[in-house]
Protein backbone atom coordinates (compact mmCIF):
# COMPACT_ATOMS: atom_id res chain seq x y z
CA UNK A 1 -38.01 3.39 -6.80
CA UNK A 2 -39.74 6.13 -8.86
CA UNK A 3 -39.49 8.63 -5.72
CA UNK A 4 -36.96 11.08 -7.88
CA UNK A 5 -37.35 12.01 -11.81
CA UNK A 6 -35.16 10.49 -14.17
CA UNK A 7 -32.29 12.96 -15.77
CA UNK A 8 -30.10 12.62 -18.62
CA UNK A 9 -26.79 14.27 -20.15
CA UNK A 10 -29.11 15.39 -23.01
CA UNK A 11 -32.80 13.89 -23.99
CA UNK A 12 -31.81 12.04 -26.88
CA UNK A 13 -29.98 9.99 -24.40
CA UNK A 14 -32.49 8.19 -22.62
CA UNK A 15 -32.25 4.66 -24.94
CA UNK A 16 -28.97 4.06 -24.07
CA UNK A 17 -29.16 5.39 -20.30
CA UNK A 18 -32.59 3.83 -19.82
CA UNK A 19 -31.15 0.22 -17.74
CA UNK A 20 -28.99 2.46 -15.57
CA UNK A 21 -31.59 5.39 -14.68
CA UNK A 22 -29.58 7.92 -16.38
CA UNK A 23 -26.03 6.99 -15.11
CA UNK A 24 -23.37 5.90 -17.29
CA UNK A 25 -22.09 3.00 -15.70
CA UNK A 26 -20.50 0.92 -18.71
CA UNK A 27 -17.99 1.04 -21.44
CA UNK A 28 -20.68 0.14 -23.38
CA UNK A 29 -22.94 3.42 -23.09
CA UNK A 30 -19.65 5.19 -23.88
CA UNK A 31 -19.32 3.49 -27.17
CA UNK A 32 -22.88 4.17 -27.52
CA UNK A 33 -23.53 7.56 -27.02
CA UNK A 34 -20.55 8.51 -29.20
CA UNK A 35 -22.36 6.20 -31.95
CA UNK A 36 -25.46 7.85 -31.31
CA UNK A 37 -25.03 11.43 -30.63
CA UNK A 38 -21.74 12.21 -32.67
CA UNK A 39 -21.82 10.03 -35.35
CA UNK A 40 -19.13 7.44 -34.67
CA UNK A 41 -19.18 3.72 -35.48
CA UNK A 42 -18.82 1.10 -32.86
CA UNK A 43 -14.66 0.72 -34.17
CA UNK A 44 -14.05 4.41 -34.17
CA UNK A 45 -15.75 4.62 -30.05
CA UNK A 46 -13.74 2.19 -29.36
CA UNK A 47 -11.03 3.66 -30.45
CA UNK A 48 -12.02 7.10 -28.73
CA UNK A 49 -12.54 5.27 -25.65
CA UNK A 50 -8.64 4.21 -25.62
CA UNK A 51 -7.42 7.59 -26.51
CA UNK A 52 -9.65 8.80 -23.54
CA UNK A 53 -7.89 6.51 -21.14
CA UNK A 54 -4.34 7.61 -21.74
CA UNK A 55 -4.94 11.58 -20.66
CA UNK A 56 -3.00 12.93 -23.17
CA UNK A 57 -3.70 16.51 -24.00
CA UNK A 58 -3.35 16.44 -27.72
CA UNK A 59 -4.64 13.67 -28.14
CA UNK A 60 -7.85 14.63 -25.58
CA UNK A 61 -8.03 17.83 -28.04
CA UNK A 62 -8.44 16.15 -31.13
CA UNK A 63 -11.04 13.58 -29.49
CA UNK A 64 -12.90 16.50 -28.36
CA UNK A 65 -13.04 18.23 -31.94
CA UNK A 66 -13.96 15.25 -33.54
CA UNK A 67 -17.00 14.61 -31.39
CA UNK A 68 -18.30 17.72 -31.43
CA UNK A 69 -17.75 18.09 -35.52
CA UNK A 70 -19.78 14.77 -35.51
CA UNK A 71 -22.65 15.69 -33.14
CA UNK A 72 -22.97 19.11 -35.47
CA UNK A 73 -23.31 17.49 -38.39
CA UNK A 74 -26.39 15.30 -36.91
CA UNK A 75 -28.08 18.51 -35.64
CA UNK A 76 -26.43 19.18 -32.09
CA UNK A 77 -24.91 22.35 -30.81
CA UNK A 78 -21.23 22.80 -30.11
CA UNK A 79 -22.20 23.58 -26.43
CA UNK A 80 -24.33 20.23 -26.13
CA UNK A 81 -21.50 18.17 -27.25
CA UNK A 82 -18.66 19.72 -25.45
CA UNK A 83 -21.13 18.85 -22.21
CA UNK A 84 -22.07 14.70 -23.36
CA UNK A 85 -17.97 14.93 -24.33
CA UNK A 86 -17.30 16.23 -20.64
CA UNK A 87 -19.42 13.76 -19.33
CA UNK A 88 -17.85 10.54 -20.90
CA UNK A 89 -14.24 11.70 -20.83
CA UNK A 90 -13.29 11.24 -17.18
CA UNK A 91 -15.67 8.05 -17.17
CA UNK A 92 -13.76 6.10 -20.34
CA UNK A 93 -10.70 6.01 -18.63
CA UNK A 94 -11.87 3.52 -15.52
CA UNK A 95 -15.19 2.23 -16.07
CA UNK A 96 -15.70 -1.69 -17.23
CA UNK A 97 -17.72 -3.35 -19.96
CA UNK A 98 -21.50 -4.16 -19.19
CA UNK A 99 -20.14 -8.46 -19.64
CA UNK A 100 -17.18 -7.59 -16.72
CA UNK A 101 -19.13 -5.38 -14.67
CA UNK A 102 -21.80 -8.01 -14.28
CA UNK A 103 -19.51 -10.54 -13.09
CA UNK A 104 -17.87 -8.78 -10.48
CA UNK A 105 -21.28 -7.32 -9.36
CA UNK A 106 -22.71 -11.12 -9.19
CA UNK A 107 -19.64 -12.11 -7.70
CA UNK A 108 -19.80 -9.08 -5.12
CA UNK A 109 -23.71 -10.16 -4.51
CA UNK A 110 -22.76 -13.88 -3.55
CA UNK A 111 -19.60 -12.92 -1.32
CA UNK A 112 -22.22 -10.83 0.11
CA UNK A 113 -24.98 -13.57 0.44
CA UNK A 114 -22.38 -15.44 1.84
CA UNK A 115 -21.12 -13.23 4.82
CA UNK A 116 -24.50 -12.10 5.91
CA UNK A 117 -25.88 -15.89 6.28
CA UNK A 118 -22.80 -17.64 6.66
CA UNK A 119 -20.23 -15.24 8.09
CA UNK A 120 -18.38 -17.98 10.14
CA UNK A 121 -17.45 -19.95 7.44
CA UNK A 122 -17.33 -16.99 5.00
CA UNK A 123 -14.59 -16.00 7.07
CA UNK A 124 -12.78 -18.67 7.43
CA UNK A 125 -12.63 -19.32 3.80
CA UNK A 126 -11.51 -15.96 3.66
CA UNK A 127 -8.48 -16.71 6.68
CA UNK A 128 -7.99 -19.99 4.15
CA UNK A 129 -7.11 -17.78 1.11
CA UNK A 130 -4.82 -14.81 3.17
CA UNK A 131 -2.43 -17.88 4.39
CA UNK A 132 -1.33 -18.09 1.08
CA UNK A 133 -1.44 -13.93 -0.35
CA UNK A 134 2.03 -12.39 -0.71
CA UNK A 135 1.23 -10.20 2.63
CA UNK A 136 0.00 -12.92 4.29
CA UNK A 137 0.17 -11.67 8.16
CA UNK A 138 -1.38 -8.39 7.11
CA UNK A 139 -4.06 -10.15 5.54
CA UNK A 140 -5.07 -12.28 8.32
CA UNK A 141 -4.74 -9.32 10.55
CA UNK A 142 -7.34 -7.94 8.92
CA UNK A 143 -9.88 -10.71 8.40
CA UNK A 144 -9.48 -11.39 12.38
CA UNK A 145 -10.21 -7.64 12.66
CA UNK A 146 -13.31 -8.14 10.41
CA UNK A 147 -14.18 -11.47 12.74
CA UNK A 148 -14.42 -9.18 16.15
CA UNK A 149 -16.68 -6.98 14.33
CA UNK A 150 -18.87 -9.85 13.37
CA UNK A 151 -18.53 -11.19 16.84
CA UNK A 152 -17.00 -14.85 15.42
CA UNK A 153 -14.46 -15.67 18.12
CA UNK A 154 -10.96 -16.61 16.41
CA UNK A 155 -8.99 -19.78 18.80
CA UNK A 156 -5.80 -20.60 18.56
CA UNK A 157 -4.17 -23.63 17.05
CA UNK A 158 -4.78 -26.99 18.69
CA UNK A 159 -3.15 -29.94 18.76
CA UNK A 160 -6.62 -32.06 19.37
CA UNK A 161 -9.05 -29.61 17.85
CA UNK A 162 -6.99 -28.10 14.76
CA UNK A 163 -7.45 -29.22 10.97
CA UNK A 164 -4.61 -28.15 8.81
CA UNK A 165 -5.90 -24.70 7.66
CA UNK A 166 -8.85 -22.72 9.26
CA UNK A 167 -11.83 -24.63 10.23
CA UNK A 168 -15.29 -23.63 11.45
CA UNK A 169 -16.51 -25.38 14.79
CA UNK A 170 -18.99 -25.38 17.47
CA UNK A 171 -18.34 -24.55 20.86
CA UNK A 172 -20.37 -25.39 23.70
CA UNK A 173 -22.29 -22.63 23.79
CA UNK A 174 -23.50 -23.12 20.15
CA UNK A 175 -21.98 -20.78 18.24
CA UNK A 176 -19.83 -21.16 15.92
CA UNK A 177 -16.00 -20.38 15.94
CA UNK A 178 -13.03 -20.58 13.79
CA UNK A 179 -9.58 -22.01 14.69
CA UNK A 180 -6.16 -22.26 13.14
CA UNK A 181 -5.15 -24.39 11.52
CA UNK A 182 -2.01 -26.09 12.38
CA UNK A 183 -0.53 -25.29 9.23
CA UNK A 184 -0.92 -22.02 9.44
CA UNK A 185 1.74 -21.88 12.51
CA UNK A 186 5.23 -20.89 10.83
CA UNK A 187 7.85 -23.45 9.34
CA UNK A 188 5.01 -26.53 10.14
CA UNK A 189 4.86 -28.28 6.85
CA UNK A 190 2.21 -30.06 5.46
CA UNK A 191 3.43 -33.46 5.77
CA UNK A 192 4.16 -33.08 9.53
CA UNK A 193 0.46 -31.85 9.73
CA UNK A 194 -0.69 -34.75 7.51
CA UNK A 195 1.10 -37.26 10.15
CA UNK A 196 -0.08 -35.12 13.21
CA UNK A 197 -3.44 -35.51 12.46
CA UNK A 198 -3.87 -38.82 10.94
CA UNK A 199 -2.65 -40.58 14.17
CA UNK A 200 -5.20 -38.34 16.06
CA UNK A 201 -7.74 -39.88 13.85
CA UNK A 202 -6.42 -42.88 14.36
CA UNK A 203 -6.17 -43.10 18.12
CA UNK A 204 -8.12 -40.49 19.73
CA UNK A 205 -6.86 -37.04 20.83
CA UNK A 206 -3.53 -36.67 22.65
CA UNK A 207 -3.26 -36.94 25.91
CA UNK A 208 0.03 -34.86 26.58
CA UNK A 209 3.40 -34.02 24.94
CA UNK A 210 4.82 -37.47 25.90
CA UNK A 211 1.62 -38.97 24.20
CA UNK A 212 1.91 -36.99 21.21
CA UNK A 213 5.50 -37.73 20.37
CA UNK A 214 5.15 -41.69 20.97
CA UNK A 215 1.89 -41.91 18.55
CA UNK A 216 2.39 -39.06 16.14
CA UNK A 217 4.32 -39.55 12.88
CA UNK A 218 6.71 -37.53 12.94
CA UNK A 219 9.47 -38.93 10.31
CA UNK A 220 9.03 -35.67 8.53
CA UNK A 221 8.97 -33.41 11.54
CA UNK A 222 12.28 -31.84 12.99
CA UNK A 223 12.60 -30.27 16.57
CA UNK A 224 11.84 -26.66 15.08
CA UNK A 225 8.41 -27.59 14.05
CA UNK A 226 7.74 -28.82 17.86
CA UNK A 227 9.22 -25.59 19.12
CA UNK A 228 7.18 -23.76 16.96
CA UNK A 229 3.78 -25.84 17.31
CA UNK A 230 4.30 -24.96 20.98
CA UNK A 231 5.06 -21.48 21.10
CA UNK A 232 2.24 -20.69 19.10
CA UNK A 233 0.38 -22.70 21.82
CA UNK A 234 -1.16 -26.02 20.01
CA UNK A 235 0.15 -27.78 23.27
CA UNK A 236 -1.93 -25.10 25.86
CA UNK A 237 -4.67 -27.55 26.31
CA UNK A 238 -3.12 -30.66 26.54
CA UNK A 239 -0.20 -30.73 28.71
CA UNK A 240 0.76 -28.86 31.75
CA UNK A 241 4.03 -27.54 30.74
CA UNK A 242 4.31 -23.84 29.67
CA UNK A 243 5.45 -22.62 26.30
CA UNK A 244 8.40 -21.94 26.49
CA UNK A 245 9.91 -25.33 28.27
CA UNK A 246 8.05 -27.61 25.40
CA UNK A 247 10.18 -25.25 22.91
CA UNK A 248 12.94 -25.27 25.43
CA UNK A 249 13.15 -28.98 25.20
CA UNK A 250 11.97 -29.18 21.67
CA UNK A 251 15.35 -31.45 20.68
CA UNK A 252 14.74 -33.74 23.25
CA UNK A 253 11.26 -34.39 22.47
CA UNK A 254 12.72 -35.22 18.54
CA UNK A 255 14.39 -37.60 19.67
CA UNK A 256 12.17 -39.64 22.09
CA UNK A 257 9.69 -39.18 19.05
CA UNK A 258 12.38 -40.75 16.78
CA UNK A 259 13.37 -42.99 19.38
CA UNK A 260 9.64 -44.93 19.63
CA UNK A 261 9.32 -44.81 16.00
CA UNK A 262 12.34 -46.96 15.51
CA UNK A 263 11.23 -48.72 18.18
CA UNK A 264 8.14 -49.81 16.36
CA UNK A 265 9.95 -50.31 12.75
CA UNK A 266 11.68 -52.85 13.90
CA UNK A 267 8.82 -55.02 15.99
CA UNK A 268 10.37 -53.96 19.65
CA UNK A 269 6.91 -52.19 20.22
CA UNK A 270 6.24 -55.33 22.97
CA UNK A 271 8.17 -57.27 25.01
CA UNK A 272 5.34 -60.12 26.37
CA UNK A 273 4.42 -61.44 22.93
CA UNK A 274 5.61 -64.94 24.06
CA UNK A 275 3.36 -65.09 26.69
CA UNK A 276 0.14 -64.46 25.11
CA UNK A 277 0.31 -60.46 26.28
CA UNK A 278 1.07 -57.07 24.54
CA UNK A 279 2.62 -54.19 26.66
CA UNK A 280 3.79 -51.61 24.90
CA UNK A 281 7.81 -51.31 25.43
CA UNK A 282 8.35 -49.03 28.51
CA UNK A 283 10.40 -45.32 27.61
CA UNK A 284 12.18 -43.70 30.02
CA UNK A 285 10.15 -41.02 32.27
CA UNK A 286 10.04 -37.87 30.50
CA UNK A 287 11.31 -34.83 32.58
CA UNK A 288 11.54 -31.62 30.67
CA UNK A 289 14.19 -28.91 31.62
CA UNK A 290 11.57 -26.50 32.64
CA UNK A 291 12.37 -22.67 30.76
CA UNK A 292 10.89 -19.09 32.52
CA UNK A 293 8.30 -17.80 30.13
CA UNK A 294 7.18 -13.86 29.59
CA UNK A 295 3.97 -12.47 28.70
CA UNK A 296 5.98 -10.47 26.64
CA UNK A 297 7.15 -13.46 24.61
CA UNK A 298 4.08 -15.33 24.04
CA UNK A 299 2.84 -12.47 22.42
CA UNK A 300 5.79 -11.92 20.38
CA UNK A 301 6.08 -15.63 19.07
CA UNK A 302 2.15 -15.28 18.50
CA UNK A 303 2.94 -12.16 16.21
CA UNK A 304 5.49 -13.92 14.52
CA UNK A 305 4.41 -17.24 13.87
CA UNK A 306 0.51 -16.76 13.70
CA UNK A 307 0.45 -13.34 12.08
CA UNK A 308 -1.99 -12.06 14.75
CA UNK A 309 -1.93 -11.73 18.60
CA UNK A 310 -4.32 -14.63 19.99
CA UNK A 311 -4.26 -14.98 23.37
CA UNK A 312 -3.89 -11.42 24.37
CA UNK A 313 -3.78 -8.29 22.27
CA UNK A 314 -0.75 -5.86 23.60
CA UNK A 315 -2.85 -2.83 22.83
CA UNK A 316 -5.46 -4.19 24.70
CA UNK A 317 -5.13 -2.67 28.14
CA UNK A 318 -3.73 0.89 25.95
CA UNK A 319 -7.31 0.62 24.21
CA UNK A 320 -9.20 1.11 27.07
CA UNK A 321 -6.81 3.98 28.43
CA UNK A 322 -7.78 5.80 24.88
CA UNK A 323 -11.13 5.02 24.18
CA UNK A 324 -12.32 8.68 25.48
CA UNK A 325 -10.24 9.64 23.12
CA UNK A 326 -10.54 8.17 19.84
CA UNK A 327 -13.57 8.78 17.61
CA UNK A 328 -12.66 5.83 15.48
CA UNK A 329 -10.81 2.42 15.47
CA UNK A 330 -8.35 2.28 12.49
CA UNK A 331 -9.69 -0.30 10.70
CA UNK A 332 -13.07 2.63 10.33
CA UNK A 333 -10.55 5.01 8.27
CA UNK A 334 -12.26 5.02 5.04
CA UNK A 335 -12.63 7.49 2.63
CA UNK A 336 -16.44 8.16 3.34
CA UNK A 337 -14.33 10.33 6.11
CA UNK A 338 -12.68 12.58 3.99
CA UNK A 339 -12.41 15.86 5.15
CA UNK A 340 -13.25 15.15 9.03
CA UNK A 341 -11.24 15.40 11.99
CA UNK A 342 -10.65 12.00 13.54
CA UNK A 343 -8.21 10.31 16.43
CA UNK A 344 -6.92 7.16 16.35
CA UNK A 345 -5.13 5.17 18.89
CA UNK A 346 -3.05 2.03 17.95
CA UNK A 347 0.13 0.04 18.22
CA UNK A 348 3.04 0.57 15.86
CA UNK A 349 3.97 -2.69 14.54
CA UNK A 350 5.50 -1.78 11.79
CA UNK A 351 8.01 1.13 10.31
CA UNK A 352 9.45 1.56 6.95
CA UNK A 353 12.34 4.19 6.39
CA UNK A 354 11.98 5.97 3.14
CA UNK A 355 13.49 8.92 0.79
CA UNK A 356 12.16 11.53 -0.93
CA UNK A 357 13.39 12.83 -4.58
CA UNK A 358 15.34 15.69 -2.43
CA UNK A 359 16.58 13.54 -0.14
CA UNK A 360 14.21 14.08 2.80
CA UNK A 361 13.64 10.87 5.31
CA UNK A 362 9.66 9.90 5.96
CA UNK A 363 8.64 7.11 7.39
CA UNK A 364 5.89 4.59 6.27
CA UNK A 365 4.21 3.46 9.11
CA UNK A 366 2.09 0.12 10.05
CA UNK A 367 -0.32 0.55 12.78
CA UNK A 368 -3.13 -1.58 14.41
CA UNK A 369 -5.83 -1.77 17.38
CA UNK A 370 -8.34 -3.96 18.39
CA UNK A 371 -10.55 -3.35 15.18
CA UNK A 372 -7.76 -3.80 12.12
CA UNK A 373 -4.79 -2.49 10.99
CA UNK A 374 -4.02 1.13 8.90
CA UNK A 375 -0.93 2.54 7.39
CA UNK A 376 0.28 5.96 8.00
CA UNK A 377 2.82 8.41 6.36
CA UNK A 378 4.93 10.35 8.45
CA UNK A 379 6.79 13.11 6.39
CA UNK A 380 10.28 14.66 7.08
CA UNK A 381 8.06 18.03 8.81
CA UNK A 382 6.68 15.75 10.94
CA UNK A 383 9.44 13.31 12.43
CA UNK A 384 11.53 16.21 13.14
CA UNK A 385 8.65 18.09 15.20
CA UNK A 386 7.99 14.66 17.24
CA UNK A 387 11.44 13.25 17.16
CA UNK A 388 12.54 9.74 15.47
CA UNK A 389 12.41 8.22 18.95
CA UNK A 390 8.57 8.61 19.10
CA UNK A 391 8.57 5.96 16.25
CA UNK A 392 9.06 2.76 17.29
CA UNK A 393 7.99 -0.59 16.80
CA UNK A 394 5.84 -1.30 20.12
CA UNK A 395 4.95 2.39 20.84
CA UNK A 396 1.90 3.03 21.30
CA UNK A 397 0.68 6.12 19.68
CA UNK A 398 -2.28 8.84 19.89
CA UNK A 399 -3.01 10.14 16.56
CA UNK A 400 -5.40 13.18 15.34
CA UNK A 401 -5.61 13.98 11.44
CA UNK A 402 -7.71 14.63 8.22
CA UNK A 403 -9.89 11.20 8.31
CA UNK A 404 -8.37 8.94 5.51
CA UNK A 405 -6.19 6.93 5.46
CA UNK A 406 -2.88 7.91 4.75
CA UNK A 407 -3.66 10.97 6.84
CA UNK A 408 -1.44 13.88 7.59
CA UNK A 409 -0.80 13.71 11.33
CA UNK A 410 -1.70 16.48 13.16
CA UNK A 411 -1.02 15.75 16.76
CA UNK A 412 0.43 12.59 18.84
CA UNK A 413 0.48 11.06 22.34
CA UNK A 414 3.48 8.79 23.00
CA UNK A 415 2.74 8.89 26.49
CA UNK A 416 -0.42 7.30 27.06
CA UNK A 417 0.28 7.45 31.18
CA UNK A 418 -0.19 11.02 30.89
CA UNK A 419 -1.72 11.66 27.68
CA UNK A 420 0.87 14.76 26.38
CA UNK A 421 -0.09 15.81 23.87
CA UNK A 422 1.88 17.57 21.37
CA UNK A 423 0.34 20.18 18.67
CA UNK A 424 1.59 19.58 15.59
């Protein structure tokens, strides 16, 4: 903006800084200045630039004599080019080209563009893409994390309102939502969501379970899709039955599927044809074994099947216990903290045994709140201060340390009741 004078590594630097106010910020200036102030040609920068990016000490030492030979013999001192040397060294190792650093910063400006003005379906393009990432539960952890900050409600899979993946759509109140995709649930193909929603298309939205399994295709469906379609709740809305006795009964409802499919392959889908009337063929009343269902469990299947909790976040009701405590939700640890004091609060749901080179156990250790997920390290020191115990899956945890993440924990709560805490 003008507000602050422009400075340079050295004066005779200002035609190649010029674009980037005095910053090197490509490849290309690196290449540059060594053509310009020591001598080089384009091929022997380039070649400097490699050398830089490998960190080897001889090799760094002969770079650095060579540059500063070159810039003497066009009229620089020894001191100005061991400073422009000291300059581009740490910078050759990392930085892109000016042709690849424009991409990703147009690419960064759209995304950008794109979240600010259309951050409903931004994000659900974004859900779209994690479903099929190597870490794919972590990743849509996150992006749901990313959704409550943005406000952008995230509903459950439904068997009248779901597309196959993650779709954007309006609720009464006018804004906009997005919901999962039926797909998205655990061991539900593609072509069992193919015939799921083409008969919904077809014939309207389902009125119950019995409904769905008479008019649904589901030749390429078997009983474990069912039981998993319902415990991840696509049947909440449209039957009465709880979760766990549509899973429950999840081989019985195969079959009476099966049953009025082969009941329409072979033309038995009416009985009054010869007198000028169409009934469909009458199937035995459907009574389901009904099967207790936990809180406990729904969120469990949720976790496992959906990736995220949906209905009801376990930490929720720990979260509000904390808040007076915690400076920061987890999915804030960045490194712009570096070198604060923050506490966290957050459920483990995740813990990785590991060695070190002597030996020593540490553990790795997933956690997450209401705003994201984090990852912590817990070294040997620490676990035998706290105890192993204190780490477990489902524990809900208190944590104070340096604020990045990875942080060295200083203190812990594992009981939240009474808030102990112990100084580590």
């Amino acid at each position: 903006h003008g507000d602050i004078e422009i400075r340079y590594p050295h004066p005779d630097l200002a035609g190649v800084l010029d674009e980037t106010y005095g910053v090197i910020v490509y490849q290309d200036q690196v290449m540059l200045i060594a053509q310009q102030f020591a001598g080089y040609t384009l091929g022997q920068a380039d070649i400097m630039r490699k050398a830089m990016g490998k960190k080897k000490a001889e090799i760094m030492a002969a770079e650095r004599d060579g540059f500063v030979a070159g810039a003497m013999k066009k009229g620089y001192t020894s001191e100005d080019a061991s400073a422009v040397f000291d300059l581009i060294e740490p910078f050759a190792g990392y930085a892109f080209n000016k042709a690849h650093s424009w991409c990703y910063g147009n690419i960064a400006y759209h995304t950008a563009y794109l979240k600010a003005n259309y951050p409903a379906q931004y994000m659900a393009a974004l859900l779209q893409l994690s479903k099929s990432a190597p870490d794919t539960h972590a990743r849509i952890a996150a992006a749901v994390g990313e959704c409550a900050k943005l406000g952008i409600a995230v509903l459950p899979p439904d068997i009248n309102a779901s597309r196959e993946n993650f779709s954007v759509e309006r609720r009464q109140d006018d804004t906009l939502a997005i919901r999962f995709g039926i797909g998205v649930i655990k061991n539900v193909g593609s072509s069992a969501v193919d015939g799921i929603i083409a008969a919904r298309e077809a014939g309207g939205p389902y009125r119950d379970i019995e409904d769905f399994c008479k008019r649904a295709d589901l030749a390429a469906t078997n009983s474990r899709a069912i039981e998993h379609l319902a415990k991840a709740g696509a049947f909440d809305l449209v039957d009465s039955h709880n979760r766990a006795t549509i899973a429950f009964n999840a081989e019985r409802l195969t079959s009476l599927a099966k049953r009025e499919r082969d009941l329409r392959d072979s033309g038995q889908s009416t009985m009054f044809d010869l007198f000028g009337s169409q009934v469909d063929t009458p199937l035995p009343a459907l009574e389901l074994e009904s099967a207790p269902q936990r809180k406990e469990d729904v969120l469990a299947w949720e976790k496992e099947l959906l990736g995220i909790y949906v209905s009801e976040h376990p930490y929720k009701a720990a979260a509000a216990e904390l808040a007076r405590y915690t400076t920061h939700g987890l999915a804030e640890l960045t490194q712009e903290l570096a070198g604060q004091t923050v506490s966290v609060g957050g459920l483990v749901s995740r813990i990785q045994a590991r060695t070190t080179r002597d030996g020593r156990k540490f553990y790795v250790v997933d956690m997450e709140d209401l705003t994201g997920t984090a990852e912590f390290t817990v070294w040997n020191d620490t676990l035998e201060l706290t105890g192993e115990a204190v780490w477990a899956e489902g524990a809900v945890l208190l944590l104070s340390g340096w604020g990045i993440i990875g942080l060295a924990i200083t203190s812990i709560a594992p009981n939240i009741a009474t808030l102990v805490m112990l100084t580590i």
